[in-house]
N, C-alpha and C. Protein backbone atom coordinates (compact mmCIF):
# COMPACT_ATOMS: atom_id res chain seq x y z
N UNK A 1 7.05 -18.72 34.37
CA UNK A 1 8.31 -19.17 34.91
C UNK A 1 8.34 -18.79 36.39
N UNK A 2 8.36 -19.53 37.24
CA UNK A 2 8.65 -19.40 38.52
C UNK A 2 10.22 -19.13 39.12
N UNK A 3 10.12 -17.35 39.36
CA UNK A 3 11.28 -16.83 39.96
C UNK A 3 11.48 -16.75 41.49
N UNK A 4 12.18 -16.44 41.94
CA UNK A 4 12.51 -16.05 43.37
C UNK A 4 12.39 -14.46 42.91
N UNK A 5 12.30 -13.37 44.57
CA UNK A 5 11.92 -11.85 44.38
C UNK A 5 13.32 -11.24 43.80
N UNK A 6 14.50 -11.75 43.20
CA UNK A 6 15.14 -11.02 42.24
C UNK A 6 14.95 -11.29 41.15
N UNK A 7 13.88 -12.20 40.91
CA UNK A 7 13.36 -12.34 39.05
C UNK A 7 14.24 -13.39 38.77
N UNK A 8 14.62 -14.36 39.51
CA UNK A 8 15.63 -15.29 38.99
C UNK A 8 14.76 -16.70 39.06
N UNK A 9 14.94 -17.85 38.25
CA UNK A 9 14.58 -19.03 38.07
C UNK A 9 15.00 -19.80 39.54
N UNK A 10 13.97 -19.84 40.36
CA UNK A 10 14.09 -20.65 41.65
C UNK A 10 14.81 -22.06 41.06
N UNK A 11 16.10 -22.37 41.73
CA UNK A 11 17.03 -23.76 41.49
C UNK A 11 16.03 -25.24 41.40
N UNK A 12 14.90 -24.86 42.45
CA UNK A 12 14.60 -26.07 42.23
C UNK A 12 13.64 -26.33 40.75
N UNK A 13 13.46 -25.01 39.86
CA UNK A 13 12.71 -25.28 38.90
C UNK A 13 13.28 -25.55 37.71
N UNK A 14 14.80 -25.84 37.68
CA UNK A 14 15.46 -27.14 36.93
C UNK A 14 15.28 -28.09 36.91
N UNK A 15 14.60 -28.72 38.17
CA UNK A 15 14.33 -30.19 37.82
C UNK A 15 13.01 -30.54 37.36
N UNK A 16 11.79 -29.81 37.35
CA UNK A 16 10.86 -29.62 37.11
C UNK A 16 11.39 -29.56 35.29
N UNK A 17 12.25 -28.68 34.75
CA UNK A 17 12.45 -28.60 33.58
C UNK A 17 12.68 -29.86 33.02
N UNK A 18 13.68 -30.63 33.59
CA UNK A 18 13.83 -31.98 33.53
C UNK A 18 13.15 -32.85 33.14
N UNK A 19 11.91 -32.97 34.25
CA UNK A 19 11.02 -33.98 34.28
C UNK A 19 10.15 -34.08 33.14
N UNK A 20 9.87 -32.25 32.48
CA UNK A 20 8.97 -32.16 30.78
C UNK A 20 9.95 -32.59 29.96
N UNK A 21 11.16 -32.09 30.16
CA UNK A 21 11.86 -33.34 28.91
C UNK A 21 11.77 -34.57 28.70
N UNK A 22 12.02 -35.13 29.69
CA UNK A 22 11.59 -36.82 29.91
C UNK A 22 10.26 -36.84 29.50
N UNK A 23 9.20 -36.39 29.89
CA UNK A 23 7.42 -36.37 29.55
C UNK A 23 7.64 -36.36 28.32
N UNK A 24 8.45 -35.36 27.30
CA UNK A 24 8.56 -35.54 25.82
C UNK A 24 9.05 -36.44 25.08
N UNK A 25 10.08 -37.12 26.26
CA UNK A 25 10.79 -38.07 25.51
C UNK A 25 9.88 -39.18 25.56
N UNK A 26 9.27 -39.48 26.48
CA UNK A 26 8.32 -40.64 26.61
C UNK A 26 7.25 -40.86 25.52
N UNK A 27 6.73 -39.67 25.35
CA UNK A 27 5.98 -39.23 24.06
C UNK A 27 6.37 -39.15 22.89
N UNK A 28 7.70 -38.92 22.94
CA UNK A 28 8.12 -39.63 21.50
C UNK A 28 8.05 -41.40 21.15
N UNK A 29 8.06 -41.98 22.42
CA UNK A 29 8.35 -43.68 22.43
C UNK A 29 6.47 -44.11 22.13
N UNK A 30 5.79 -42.52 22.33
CA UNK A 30 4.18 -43.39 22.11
C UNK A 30 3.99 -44.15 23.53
N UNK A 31 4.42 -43.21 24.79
CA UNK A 31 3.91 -43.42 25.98
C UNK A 31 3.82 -42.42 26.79
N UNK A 32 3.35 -42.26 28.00
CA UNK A 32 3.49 -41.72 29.28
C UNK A 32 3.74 -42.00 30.48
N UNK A 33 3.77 -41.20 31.28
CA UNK A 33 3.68 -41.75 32.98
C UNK A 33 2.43 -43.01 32.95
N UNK A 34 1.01 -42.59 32.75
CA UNK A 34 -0.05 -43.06 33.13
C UNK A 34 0.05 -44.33 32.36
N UNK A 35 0.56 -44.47 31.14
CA UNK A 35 0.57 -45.19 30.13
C UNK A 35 1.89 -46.85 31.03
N UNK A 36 2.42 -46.17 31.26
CA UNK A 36 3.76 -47.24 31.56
C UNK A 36 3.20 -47.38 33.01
N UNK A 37 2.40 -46.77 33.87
CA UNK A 37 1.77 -47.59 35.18
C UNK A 37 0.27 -48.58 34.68
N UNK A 38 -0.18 -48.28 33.68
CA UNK A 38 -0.61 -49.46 33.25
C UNK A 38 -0.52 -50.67 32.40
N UNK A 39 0.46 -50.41 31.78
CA UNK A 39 0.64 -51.19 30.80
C UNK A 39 2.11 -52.11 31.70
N UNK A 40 2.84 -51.48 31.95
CA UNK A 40 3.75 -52.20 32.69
C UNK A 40 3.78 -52.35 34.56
N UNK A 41 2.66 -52.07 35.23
CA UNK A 41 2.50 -52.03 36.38
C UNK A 41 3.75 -51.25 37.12
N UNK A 42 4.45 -50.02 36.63
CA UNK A 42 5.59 -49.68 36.79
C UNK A 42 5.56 -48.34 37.53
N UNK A 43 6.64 -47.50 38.10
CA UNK A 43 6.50 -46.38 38.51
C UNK A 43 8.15 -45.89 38.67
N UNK A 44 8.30 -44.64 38.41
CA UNK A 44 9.74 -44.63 38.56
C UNK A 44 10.07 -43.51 39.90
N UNK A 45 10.53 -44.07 40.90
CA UNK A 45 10.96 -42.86 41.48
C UNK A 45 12.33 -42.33 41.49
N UNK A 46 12.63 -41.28 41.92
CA UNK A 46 14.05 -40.90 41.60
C UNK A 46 14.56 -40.95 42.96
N UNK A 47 16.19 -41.83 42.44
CA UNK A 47 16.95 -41.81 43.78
C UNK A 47 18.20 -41.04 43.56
N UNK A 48 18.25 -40.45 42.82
CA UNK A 48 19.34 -39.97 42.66
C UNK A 48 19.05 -38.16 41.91
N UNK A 49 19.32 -37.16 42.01
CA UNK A 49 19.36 -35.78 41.47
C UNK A 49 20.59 -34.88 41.68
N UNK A 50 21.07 -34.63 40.55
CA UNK A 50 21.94 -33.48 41.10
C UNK A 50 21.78 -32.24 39.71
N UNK A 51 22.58 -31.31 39.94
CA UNK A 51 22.47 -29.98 39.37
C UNK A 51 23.86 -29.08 39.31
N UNK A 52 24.32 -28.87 38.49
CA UNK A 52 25.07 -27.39 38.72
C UNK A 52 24.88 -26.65 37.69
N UNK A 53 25.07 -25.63 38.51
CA UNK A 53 24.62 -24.09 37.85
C UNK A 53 25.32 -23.03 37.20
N UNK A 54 25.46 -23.14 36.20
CA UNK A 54 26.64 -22.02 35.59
C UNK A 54 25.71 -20.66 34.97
N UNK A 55 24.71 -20.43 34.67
CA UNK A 55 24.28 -19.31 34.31
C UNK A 55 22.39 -19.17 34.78
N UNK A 56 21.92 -17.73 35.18
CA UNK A 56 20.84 -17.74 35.75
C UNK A 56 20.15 -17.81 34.30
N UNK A 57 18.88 -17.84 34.74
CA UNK A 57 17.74 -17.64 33.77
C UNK A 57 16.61 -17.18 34.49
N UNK A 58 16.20 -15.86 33.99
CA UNK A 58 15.59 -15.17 34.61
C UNK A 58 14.10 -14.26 33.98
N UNK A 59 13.39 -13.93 34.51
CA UNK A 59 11.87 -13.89 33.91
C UNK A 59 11.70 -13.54 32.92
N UNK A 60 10.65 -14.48 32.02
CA UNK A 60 10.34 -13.85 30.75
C UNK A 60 11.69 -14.28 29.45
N UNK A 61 12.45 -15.11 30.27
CA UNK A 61 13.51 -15.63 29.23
C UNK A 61 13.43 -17.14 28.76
N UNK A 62 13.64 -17.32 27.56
CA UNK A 62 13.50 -18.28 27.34
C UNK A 62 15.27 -19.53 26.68
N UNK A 63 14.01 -20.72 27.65
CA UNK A 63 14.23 -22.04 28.25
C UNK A 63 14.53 -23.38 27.13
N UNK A 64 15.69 -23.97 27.18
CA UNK A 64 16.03 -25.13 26.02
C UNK A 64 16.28 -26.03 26.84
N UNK A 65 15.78 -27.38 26.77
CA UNK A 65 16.18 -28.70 28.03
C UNK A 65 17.06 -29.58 26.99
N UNK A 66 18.13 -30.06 26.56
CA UNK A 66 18.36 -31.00 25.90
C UNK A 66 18.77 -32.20 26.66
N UNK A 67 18.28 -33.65 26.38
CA UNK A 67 18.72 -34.71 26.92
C UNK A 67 20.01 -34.88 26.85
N UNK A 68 20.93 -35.28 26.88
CA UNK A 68 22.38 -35.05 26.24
C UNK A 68 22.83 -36.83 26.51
N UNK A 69 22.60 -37.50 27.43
CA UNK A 69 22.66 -39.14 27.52
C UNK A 69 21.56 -39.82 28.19
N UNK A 70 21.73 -40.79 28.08
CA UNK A 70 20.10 -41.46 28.04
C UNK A 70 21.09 -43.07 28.64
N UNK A 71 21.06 -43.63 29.42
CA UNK A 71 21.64 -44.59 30.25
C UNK A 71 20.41 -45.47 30.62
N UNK A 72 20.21 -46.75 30.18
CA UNK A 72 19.33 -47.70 30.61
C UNK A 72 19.69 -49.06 31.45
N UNK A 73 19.71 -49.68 32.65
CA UNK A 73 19.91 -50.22 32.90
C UNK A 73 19.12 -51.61 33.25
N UNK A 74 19.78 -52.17 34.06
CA UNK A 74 18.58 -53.40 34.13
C UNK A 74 17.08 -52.88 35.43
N UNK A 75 17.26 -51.80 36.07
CA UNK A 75 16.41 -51.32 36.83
C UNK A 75 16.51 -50.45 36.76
N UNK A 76 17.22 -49.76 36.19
CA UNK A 76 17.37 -47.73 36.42
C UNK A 76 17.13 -47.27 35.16
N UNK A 77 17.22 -45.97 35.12
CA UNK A 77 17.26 -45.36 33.91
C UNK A 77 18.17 -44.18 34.14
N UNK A 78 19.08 -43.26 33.62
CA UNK A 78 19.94 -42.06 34.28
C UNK A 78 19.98 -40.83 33.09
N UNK A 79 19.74 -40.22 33.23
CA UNK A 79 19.50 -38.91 32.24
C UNK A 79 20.21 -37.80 32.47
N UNK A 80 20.56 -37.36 31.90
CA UNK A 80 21.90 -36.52 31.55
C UNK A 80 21.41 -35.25 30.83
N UNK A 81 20.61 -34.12 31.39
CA UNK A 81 20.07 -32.94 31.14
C UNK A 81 21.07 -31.55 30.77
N UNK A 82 20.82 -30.94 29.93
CA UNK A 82 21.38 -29.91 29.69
C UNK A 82 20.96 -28.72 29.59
N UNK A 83 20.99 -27.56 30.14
CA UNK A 83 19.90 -26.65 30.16
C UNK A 83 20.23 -25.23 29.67
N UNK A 84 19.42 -24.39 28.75
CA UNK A 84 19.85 -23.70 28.02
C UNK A 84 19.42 -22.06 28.32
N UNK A 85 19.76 -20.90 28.39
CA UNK A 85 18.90 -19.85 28.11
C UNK A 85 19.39 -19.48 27.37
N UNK A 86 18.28 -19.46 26.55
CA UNK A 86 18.35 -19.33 25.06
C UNK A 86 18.37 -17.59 24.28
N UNK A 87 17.80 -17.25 25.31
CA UNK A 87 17.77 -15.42 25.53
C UNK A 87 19.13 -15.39 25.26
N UNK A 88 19.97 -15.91 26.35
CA UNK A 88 21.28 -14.98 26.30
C UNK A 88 22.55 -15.97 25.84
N UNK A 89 22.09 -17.59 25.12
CA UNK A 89 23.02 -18.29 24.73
C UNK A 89 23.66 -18.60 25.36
N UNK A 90 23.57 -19.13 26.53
CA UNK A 90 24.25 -19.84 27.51
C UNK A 90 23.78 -21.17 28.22
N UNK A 91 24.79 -21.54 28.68
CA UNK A 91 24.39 -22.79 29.12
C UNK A 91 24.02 -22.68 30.50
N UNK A 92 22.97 -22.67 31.16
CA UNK A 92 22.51 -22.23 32.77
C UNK A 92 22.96 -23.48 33.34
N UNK A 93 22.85 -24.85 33.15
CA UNK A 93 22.69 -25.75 33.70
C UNK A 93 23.04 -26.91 33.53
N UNK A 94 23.95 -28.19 33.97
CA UNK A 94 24.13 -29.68 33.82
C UNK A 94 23.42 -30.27 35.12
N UNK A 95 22.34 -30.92 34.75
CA UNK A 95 21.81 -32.02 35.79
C UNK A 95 21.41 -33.55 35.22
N UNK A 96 21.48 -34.15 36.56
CA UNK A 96 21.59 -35.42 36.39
C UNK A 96 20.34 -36.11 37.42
N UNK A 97 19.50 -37.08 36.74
CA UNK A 97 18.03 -37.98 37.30
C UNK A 97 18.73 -39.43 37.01
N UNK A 98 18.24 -40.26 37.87
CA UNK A 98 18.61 -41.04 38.06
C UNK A 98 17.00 -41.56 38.75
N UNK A 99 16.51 -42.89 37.81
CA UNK A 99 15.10 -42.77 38.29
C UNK A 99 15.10 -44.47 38.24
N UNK A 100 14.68 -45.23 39.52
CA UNK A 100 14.69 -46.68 39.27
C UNK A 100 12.99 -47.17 39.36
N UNK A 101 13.12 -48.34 38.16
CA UNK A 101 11.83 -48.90 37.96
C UNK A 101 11.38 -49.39 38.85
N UNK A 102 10.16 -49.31 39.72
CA UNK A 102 9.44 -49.82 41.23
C UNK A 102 7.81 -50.49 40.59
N UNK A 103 8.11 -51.35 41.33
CA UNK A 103 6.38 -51.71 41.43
C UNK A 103 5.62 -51.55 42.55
N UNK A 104 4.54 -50.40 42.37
CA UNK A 104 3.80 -50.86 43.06
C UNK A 104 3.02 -51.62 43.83
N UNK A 105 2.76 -52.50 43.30
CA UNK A 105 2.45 -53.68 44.34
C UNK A 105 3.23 -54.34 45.16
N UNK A 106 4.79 -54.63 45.01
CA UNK A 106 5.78 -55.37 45.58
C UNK A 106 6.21 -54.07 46.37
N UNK A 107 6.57 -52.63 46.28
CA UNK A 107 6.90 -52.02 46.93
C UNK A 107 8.21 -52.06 47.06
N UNK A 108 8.89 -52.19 45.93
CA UNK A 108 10.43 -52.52 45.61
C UNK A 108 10.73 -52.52 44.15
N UNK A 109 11.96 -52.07 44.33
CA UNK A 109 12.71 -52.22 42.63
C UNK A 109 12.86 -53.40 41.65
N UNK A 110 12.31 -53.40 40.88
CA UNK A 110 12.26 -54.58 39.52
C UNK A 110 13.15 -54.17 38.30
N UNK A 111 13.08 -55.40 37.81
CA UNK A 111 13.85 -55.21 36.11
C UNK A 111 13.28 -54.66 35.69
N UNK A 112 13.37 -54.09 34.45
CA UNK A 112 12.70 -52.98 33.40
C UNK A 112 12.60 -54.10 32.55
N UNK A 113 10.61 -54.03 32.14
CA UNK A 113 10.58 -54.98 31.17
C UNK A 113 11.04 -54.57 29.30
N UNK A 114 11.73 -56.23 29.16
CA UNK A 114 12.68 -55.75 27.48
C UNK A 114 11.56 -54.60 26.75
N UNK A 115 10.24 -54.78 26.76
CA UNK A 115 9.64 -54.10 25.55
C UNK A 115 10.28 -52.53 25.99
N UNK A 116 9.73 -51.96 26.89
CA UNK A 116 10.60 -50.20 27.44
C UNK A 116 11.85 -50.70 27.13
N UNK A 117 13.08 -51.63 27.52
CA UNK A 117 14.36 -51.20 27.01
C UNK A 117 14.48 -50.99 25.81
N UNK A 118 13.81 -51.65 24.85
CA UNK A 118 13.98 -51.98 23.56
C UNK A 118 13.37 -50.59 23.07
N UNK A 119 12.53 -50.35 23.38
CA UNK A 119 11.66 -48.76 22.56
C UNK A 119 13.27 -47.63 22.95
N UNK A 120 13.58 -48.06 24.06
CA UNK A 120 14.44 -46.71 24.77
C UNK A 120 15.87 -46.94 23.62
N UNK A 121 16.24 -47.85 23.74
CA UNK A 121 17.78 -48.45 23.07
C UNK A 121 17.70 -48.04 21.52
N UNK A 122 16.39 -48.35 20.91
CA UNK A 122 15.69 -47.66 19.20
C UNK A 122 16.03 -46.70 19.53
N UNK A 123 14.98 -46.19 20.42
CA UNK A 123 15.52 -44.26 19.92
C UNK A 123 17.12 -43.45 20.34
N UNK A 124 17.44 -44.54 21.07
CA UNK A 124 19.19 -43.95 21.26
C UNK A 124 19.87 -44.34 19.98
N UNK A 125 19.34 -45.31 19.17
CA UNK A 125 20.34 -45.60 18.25
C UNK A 125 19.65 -44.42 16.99
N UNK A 126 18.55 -44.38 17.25
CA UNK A 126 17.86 -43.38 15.74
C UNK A 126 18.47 -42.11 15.92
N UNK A 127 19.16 -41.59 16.94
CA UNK A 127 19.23 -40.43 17.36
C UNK A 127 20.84 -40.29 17.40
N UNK A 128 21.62 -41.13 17.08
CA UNK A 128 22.83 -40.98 16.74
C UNK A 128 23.17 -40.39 15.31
């Protein structure tokens, strides 16, 4: 776990927490990053991040990421993170990604093709 020198979880390594949730969630759909830049010529960058902080988490303690909403749009995707230390039962953290579908080659934002909405929209409904 990467602290700052009072043993505390450096802020920016919430979003890093983030980003393995999403990696898991993707892996639940039976994809990845590498997987969805080839198969869909796609890439997501994030235009949007935010964070607030209600409790530290600090070395050697352990870390819960829950997705909490899952927002698909016709080019975006927006994720709704919840962050846990689980050591001391608290909630450290609400952040928010906001990541739009880009192509590489055009060098600009595209629709999200139906097959990803459709895998994404399944598992929001299996998960109700």
């Amino acid at each position: 776990m990467d602290t700052d020198t009072a043993g505390v979880v450096h802020f920016s390594n919430y979003f890093r927490y983030c980003e393995k949730a999403e990696e898991e969630l993707l892996n639940t759909l039976g994809l990845d990053f590498v997987e969805i830049e080839k198969r869909f010529k796609l890439w997501f960058p994030r235009v949007y991040a935010s964070c607030k902080y209600m409790w530290p988490i600090r070395f050697n303690q352990m870390v819960r990421v829950d997705i909490e909403d899952l927002e698909i749009g016709q080019r975006h995707v927006k994720y709704k993170f919840k962050i846990y230390n689980e050591t001391e039962n608290k909630l450290s953290a609400e952040c928010e990604i906001v990541a739009v579908a880009a192509s590489k080659e055009l060098g600009k934002a595209v629709t999200l093709p139906k097959e990803l909405v459709d895998l994404v929209r399944n598992l929001k409904r299996t998960n109700k």
